[in-house]
PDB file of N, CA and C in Angstrom:
ATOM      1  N   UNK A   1     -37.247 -28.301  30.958  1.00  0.00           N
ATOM      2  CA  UNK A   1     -36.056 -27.518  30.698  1.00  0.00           C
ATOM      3  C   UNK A   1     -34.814 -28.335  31.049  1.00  0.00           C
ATOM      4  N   UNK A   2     -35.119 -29.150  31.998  1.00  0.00           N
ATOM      5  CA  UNK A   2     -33.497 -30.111  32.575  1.00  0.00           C
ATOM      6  C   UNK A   2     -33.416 -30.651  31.224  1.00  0.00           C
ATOM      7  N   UNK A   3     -34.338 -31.461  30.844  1.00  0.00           N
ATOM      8  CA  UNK A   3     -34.146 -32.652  29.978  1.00  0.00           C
ATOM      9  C   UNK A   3     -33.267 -31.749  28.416  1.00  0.00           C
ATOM     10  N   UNK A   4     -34.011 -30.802  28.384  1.00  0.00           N
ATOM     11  CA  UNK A   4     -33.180 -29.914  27.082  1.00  0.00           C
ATOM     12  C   UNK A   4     -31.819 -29.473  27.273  1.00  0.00           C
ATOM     13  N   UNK A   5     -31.216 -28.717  28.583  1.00  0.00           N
ATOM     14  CA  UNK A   5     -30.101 -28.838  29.293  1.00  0.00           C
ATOM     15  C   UNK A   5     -29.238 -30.403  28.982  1.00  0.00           C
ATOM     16  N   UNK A   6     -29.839 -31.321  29.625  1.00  0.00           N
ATOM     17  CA  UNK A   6     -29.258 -32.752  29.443  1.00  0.00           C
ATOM     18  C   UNK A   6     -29.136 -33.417  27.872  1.00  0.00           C
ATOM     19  N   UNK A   7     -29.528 -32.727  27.298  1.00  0.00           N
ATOM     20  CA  UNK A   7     -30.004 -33.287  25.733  1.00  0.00           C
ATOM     21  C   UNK A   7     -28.668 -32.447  24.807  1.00  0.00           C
ATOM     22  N   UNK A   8     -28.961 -31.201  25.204  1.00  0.00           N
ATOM     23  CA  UNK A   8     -27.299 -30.739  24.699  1.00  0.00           C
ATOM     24  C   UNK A   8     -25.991 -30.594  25.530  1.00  0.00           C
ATOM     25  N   UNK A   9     -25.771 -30.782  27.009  1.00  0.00           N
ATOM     26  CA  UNK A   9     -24.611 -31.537  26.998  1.00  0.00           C
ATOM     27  C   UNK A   9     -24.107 -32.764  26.497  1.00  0.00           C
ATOM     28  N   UNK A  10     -25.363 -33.810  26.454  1.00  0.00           N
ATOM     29  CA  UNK A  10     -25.104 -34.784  25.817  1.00  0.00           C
ATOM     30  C   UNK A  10     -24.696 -34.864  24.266  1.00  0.00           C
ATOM     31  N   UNK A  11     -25.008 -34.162  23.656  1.00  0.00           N
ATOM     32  CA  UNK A  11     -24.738 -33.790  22.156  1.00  0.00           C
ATOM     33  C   UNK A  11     -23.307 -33.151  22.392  1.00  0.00           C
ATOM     34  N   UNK A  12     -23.424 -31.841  23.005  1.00  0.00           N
ATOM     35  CA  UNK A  12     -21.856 -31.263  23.333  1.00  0.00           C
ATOM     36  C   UNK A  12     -20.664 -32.290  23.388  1.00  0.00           C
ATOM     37  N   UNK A  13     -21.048 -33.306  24.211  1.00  0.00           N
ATOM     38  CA  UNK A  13     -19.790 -34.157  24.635  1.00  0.00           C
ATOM     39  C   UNK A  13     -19.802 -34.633  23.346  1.00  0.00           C
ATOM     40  N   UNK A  14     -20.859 -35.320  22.603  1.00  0.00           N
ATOM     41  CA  UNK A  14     -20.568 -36.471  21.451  1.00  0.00           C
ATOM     42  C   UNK A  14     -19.813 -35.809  20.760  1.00  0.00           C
ATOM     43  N   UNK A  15     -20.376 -34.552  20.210  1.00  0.00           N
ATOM     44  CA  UNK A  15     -19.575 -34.001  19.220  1.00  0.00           C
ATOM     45  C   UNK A  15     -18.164 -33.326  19.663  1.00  0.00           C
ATOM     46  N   UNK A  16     -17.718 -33.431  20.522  1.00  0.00           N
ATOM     47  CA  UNK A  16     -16.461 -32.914  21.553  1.00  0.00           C
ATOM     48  C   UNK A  16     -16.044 -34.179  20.860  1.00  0.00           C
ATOM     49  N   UNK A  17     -16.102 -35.525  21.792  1.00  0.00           N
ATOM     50  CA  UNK A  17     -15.450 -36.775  21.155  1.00  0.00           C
ATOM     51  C   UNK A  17     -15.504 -37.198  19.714  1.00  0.00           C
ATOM     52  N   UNK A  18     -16.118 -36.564  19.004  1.00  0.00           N
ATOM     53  CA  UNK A  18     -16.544 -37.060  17.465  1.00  0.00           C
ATOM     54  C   UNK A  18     -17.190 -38.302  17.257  1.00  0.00           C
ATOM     55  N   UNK A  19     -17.733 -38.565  18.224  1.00  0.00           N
ATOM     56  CA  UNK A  19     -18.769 -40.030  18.055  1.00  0.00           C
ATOM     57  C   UNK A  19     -19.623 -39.163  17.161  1.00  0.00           C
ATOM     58  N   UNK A  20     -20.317 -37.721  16.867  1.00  0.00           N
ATOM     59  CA  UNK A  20     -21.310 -37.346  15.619  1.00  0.00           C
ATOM     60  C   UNK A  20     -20.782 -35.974  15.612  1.00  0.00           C
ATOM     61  N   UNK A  21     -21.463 -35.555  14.243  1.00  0.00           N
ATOM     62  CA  UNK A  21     -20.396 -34.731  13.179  1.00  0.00           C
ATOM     63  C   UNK A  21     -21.686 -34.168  12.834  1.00  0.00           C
ATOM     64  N   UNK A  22     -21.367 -32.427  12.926  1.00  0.00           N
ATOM     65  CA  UNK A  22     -22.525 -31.740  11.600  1.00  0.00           C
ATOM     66  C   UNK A  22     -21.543 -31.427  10.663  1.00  0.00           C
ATOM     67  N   UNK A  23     -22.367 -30.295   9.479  1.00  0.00           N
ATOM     68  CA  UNK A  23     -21.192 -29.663   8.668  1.00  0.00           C
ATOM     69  C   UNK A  23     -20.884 -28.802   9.571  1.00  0.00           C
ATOM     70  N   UNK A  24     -21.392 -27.793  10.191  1.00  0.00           N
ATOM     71  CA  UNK A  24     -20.763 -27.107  10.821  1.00  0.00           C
ATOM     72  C   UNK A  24     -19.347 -27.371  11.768  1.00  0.00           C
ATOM     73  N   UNK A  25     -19.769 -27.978  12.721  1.00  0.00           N
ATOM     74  CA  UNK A  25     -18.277 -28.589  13.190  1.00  0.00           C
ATOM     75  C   UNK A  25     -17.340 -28.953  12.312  1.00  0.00           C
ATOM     76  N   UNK A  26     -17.290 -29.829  11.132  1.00  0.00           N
ATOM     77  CA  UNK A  26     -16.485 -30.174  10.155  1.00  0.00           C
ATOM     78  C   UNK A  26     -16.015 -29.009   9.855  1.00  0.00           C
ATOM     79  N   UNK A  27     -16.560 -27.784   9.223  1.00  0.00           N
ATOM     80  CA  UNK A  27     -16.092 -26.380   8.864  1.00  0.00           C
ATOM     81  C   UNK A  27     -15.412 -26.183  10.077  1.00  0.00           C
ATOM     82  N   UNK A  28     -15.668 -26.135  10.971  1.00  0.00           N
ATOM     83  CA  UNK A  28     -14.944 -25.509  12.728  1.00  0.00           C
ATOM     84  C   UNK A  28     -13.441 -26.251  12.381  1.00  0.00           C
ATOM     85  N   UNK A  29     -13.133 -27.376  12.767  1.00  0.00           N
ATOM     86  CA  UNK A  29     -12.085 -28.495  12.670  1.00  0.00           C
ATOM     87  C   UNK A  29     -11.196 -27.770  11.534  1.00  0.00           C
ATOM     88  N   UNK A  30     -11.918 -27.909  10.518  1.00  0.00           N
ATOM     89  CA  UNK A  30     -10.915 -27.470   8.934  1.00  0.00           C
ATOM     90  C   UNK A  30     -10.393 -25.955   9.096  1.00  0.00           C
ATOM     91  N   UNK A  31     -11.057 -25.255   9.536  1.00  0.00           N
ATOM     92  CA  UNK A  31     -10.568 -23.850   9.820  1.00  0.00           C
ATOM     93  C   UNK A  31      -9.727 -23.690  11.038  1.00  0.00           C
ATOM     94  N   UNK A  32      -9.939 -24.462  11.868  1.00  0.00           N
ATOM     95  CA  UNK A  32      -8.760 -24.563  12.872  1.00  0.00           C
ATOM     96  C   UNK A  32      -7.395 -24.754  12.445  1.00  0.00           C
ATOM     97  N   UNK A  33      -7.635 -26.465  11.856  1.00  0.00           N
ATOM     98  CA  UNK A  33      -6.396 -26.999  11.077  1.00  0.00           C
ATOM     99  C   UNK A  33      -5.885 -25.700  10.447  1.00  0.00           C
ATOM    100  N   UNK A  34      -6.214 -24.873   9.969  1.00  0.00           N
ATOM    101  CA  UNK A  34      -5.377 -23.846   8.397  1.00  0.00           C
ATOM    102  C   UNK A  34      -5.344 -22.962   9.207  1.00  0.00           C
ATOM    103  N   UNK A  35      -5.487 -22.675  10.257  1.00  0.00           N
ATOM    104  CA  UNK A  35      -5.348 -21.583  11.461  1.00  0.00           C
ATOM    105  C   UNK A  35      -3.914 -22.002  12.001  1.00  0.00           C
ATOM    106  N   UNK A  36      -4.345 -22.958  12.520  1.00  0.00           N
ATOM    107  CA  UNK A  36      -2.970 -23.331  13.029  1.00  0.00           C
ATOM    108  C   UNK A  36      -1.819 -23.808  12.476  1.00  0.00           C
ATOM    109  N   UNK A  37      -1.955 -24.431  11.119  1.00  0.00           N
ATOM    110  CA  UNK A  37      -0.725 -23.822  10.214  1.00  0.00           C
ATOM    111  C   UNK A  37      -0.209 -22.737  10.000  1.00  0.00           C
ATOM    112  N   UNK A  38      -1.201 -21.499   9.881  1.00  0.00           N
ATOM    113  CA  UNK A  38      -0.130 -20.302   9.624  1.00  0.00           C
ATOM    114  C   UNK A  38       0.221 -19.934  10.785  1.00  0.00           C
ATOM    115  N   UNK A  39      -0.232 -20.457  12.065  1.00  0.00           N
ATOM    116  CA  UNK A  39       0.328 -20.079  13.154  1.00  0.00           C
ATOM    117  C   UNK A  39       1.761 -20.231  13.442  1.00  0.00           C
ATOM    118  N   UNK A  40       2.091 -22.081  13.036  1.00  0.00           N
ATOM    119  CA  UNK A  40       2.738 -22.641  12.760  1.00  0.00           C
ATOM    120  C   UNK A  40       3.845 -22.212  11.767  1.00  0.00           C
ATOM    121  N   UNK A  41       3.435 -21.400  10.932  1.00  0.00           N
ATOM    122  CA  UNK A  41       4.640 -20.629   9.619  1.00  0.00           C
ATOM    123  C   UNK A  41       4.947 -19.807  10.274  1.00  0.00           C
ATOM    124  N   UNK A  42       3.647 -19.110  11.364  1.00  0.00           N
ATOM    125  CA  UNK A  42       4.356 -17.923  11.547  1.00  0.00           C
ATOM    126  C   UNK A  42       5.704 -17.631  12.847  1.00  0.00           C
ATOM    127  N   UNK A  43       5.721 -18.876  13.563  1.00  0.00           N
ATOM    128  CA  UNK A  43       6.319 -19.098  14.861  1.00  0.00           C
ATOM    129  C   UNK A  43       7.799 -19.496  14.227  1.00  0.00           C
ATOM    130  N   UNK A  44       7.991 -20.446  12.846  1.00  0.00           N
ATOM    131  CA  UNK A  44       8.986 -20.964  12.290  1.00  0.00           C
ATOM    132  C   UNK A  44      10.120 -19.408  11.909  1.00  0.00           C
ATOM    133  N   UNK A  45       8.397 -18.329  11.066  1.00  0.00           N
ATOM    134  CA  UNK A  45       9.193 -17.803  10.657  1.00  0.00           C
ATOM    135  C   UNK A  45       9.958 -16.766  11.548  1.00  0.00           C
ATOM    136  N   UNK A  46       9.129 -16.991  13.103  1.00  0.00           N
ATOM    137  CA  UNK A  46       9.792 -15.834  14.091  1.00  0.00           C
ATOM    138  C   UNK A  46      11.114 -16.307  14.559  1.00  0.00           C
ATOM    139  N   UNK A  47      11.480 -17.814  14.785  1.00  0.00           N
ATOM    140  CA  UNK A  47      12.222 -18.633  15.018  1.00  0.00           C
ATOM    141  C   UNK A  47      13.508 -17.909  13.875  1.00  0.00           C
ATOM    142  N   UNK A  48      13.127 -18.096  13.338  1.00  0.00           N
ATOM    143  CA  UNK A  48      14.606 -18.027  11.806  1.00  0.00           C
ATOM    144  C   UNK A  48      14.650 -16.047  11.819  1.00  0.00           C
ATOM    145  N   UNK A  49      14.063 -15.431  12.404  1.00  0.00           N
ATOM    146  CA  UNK A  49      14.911 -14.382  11.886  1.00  0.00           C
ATOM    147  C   UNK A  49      14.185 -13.749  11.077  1.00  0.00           C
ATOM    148  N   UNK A  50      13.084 -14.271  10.197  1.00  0.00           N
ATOM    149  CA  UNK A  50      12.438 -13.950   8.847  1.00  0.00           C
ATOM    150  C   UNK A  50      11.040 -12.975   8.952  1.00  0.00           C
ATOM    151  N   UNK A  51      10.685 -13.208  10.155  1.00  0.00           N
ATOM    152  CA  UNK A  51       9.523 -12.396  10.175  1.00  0.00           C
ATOM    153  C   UNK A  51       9.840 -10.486  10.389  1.00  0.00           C
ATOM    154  N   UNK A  52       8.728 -10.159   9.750  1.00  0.00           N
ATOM    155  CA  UNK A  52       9.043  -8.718   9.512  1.00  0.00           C
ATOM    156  C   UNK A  52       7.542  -7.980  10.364  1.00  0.00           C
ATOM    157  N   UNK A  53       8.028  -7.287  11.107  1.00  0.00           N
ATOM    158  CA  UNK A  53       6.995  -6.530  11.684  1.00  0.00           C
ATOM    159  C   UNK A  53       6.474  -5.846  11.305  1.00  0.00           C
ATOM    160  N   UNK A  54       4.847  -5.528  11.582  1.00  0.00           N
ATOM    161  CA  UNK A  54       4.050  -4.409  10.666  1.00  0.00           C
ATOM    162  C   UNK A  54       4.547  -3.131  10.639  1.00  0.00           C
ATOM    163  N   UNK A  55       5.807  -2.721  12.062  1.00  0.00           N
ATOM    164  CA  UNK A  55       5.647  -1.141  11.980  1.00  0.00           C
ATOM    165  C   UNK A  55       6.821  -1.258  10.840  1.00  0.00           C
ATOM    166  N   UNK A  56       8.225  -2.157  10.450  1.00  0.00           N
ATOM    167  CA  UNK A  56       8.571  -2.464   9.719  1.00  0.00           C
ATOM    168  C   UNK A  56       8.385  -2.283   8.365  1.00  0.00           C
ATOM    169  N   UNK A  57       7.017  -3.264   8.214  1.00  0.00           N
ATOM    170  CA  UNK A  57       6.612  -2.841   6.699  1.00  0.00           C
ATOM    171  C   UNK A  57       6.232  -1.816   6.246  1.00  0.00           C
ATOM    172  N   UNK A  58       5.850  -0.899   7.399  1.00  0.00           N
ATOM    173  CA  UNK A  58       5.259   0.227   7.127  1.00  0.00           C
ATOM    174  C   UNK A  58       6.352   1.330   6.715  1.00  0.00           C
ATOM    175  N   UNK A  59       7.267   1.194   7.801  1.00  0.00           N
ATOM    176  CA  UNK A  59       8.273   2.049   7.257  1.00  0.00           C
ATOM    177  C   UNK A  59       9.193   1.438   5.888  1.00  0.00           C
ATOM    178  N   UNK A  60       9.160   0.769   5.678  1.00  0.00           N
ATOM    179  CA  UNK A  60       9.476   0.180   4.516  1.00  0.00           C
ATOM    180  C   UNK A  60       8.658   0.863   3.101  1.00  0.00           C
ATOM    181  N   UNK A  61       7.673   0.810   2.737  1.00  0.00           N
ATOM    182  CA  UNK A  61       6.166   1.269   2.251  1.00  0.00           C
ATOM    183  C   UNK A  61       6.275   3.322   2.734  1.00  0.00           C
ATOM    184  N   UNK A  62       6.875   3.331   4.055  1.00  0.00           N
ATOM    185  CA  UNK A  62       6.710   4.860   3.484  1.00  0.00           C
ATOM    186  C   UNK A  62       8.143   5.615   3.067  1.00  0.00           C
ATOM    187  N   UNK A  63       9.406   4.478   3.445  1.00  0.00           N
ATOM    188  CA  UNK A  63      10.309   5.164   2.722  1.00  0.00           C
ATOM    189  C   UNK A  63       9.862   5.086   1.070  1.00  0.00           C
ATOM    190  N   UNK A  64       9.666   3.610   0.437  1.00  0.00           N
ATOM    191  CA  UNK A  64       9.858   3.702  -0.667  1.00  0.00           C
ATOM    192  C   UNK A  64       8.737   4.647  -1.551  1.00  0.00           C
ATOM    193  N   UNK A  65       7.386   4.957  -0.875  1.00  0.00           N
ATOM    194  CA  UNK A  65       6.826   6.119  -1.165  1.00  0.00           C
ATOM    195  C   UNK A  65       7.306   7.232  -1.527  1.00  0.00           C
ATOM    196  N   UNK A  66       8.326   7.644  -0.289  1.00  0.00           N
ATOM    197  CA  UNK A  66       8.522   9.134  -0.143  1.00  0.00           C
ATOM    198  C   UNK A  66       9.870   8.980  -1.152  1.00  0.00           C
ATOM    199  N   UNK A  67      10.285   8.213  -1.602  1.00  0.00           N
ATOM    200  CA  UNK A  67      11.306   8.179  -2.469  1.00  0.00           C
ATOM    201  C   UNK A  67      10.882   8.521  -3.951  1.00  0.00           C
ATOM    202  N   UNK A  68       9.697   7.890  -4.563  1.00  0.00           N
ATOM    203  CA  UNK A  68       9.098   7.772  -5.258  1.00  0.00           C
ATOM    204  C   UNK A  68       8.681   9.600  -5.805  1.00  0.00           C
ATOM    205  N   UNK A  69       7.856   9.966  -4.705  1.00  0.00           N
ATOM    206  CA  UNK A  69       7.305  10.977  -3.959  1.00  0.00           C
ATOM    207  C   UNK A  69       8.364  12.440  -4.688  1.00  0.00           C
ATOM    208  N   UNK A  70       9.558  12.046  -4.179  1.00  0.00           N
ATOM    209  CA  UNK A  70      10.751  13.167  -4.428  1.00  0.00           C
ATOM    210  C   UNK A  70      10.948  13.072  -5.318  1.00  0.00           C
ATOM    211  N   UNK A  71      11.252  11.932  -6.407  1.00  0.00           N
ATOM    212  CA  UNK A  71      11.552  11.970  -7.916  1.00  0.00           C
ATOM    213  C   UNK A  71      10.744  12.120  -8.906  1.00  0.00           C
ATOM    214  N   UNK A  72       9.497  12.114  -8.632  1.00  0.00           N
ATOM    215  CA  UNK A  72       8.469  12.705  -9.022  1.00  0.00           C
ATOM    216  C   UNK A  72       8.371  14.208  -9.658  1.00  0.00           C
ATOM    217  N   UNK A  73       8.883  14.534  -8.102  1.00  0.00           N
ATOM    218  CA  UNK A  73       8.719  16.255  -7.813  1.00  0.00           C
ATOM    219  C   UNK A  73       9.953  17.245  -8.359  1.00  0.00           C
ATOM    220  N   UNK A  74      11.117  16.009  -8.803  1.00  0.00           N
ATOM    221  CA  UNK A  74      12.296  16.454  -9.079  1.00  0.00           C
ATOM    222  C   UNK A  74      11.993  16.119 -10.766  1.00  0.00           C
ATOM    223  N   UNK A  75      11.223  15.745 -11.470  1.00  0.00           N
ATOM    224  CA  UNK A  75      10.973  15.099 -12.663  1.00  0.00           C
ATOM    225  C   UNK A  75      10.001  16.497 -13.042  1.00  0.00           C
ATOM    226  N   UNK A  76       9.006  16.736 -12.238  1.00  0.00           N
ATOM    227  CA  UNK A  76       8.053  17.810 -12.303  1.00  0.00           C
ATOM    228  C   UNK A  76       9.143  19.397 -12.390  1.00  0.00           C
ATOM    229  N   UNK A  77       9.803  18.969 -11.524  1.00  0.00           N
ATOM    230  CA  UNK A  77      10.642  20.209 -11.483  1.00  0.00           C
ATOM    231  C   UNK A  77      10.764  20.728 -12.896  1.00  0.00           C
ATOM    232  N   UNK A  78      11.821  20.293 -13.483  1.00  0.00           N
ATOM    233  CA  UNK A  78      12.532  19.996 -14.449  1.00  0.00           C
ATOM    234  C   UNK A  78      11.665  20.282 -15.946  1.00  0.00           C
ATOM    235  N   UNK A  79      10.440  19.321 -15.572  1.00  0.00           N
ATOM    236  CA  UNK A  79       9.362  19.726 -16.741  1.00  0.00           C
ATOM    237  C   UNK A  79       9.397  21.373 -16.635  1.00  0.00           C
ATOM    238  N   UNK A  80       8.854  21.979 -15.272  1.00  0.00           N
ATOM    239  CA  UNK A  80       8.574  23.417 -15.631  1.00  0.00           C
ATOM    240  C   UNK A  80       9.308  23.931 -16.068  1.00  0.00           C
ATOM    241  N   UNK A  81      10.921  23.931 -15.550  1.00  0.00           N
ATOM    242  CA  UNK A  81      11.989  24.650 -15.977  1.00  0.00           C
ATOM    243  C   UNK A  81      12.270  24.969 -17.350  1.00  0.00           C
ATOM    244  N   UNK A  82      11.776  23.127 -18.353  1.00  0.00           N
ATOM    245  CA  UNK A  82      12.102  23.433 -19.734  1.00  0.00           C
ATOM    246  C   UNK A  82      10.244  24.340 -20.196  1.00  0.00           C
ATOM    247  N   UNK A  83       9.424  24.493 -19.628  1.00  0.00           N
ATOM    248  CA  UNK A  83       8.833  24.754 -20.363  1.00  0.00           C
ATOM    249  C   UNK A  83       8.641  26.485 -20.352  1.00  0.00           C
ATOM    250  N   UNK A  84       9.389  26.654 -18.986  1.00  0.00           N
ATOM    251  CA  UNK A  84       9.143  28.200 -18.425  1.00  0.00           C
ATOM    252  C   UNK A  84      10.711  28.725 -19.684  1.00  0.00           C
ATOM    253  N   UNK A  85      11.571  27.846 -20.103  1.00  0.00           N
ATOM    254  CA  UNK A  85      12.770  28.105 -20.535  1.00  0.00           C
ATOM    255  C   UNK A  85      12.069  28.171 -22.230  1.00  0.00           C
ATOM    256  N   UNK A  86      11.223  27.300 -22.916  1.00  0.00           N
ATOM    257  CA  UNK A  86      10.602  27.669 -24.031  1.00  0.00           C
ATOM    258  C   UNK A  86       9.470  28.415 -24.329  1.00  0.00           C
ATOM    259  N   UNK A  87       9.033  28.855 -23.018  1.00  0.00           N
ATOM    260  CA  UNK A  87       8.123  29.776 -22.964  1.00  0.00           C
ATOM    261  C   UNK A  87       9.016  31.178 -23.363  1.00  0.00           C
ATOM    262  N   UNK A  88      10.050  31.154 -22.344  1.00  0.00           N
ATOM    263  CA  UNK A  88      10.823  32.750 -22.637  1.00  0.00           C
ATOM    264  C   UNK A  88      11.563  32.919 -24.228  1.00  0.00           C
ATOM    265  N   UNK A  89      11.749  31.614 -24.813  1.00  0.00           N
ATOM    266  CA  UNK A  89      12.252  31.702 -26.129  1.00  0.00           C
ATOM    267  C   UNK A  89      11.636  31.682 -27.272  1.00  0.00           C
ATOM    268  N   UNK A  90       9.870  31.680 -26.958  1.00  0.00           N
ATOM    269  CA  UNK A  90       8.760  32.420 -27.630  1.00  0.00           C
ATOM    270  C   UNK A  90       8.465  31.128 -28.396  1.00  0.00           C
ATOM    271  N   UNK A  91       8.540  30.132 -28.184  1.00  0.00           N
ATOM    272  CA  UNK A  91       7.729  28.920 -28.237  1.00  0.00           C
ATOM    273  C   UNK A  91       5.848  28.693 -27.560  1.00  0.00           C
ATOM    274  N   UNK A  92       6.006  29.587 -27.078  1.00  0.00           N
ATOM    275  CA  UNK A  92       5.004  29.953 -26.187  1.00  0.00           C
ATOM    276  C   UNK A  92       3.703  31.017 -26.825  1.00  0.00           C
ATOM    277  N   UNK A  93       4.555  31.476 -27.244  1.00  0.00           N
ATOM    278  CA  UNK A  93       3.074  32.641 -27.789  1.00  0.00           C
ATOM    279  C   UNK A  93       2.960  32.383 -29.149  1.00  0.00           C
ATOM    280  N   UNK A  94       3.110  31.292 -29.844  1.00  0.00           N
ATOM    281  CA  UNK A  94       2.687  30.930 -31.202  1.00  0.00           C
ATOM    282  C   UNK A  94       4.146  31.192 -32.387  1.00  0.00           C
ATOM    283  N   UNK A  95       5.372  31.852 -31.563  1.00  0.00           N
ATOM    284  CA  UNK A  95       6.106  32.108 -32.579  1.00  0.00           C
ATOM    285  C   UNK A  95       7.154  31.111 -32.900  1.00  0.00           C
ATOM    286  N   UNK A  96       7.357  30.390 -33.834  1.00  0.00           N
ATOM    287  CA  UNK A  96       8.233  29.360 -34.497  1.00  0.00           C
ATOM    288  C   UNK A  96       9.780  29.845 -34.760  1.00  0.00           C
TER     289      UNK A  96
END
């Protein structure tokens, strides 16, 4: 059991120093790198002013919903009105 212990720290370190490489580690490394770029965008973009917070977007997303939402209902309105208005002027029960 030592010698298996000793067999993968020894591997641990190599591949720590990159004296040997699987794919796996290679995948590890590359996903770091693109990790830490958007980390990197994202610190620039906290820096400048530009970043927008989730509760932000959210309220953003539910004003323009509920905006949406009301003109809808004000569009719906309007439908009934003309149809309750050609209903009473006998458009409604078949008469021309």
């Amino acid at each position: 059991m030592r010698a298996e212990v000793d067999s993968n720290s020894q591997f641990t370190e190599q591949l720590s120093r990159g004296e040997i490489s699987t794919q796996a580690s290679q995948e590890m490394y590359l996903l770091l790198e693109h990790t830490s770029r958007q980390v990197q965008a994202v610190e620039l973009s906290i820096s400048e002013g530009k970043a927008v917070s989730v509760n932000k977007q959210q309220e953003l997303t539910i004003n323009f919903l509920s905006t949406r939402v009301d003109s809808l209902e004000a569009k719906l309105e309007m439908l009934r009105d003309k149809f309750a208005e050609m209903k009473s002027n006998g458009y409604g029960n078949g008469e021309h």
